[in-house]
C-alpha atoms as a PDB file:
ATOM      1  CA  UNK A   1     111.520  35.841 -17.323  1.00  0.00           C
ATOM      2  CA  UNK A   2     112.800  38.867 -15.166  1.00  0.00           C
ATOM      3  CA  UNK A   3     112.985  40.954 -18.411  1.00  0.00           C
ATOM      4  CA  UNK A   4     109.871  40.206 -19.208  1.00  0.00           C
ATOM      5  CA  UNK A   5     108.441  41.343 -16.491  1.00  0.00           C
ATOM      6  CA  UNK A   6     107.938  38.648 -14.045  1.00  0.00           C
ATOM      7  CA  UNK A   7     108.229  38.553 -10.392  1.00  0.00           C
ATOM      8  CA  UNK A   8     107.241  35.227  -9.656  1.00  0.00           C
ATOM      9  CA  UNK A   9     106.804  32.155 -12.261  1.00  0.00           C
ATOM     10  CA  UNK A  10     106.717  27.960 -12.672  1.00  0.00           C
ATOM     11  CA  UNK A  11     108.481  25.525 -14.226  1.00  0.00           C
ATOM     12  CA  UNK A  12     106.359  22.672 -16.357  1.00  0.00           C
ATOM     13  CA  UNK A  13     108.116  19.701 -16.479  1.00  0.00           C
ATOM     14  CA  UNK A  14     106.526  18.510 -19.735  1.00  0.00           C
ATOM     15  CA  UNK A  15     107.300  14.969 -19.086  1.00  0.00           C
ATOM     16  CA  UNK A  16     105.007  11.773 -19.711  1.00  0.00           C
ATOM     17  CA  UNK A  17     103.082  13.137 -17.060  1.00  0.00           C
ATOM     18  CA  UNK A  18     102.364  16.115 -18.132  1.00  0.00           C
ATOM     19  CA  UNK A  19      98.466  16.893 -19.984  1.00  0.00           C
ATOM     20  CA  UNK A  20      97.132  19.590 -21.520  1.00  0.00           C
ATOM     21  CA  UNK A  21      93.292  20.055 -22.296  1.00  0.00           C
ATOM     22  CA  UNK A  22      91.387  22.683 -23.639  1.00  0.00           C
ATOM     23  CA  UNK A  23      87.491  23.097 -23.513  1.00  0.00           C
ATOM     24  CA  UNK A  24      87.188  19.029 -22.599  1.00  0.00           C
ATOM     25  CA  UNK A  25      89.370  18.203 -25.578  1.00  0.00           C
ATOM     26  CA  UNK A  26      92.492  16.530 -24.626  1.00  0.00           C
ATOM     27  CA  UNK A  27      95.205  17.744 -26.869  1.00  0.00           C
ATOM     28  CA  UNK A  28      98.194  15.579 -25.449  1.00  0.00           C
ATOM     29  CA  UNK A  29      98.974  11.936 -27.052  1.00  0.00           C
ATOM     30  CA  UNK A  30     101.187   9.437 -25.627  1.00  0.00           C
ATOM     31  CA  UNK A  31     101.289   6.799 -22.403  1.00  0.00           C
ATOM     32  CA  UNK A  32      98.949   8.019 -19.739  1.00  0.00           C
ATOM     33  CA  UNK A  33      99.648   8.559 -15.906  1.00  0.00           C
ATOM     34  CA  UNK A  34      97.899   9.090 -13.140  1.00  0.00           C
ATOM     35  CA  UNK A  35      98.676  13.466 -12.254  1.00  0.00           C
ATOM     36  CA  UNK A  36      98.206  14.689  -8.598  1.00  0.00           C
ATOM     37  CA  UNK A  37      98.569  17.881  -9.146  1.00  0.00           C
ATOM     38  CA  UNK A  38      97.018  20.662 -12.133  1.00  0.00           C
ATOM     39  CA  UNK A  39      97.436  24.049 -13.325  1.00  0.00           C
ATOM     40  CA  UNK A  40      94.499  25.919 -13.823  1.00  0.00           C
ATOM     41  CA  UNK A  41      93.454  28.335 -15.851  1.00  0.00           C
ATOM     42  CA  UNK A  42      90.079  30.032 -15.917  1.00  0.00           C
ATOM     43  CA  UNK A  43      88.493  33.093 -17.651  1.00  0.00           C
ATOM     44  CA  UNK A  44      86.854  35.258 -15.906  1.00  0.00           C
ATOM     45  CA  UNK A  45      84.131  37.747 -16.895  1.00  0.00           C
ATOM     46  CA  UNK A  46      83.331  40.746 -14.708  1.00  0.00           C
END
């Protein structure tokens, strides 16, 4: 990540209890869990 440029970055797990939608579609299959935290990602337009 450094030589990409990064300074600061996350790890995703990617486990059962990860999820991943997009536009209210879920795009994830397999067992479902309960997630208390999310990663958000919003456009902006200025």
């Amino acid at each position: 990540m450094i030589d990409l440029g990064c300074v600061e970055a996350i790890n995703l797990d990617g486990g059962k209890s990860s999820s991943l939608t997009i536009k209210g579609e879920e795009k994830t299959k397999g067992d479902k869990r309960s997630v208390s935290d999310c990663l958000l990602f919003e456009r902006r337009t200025s």
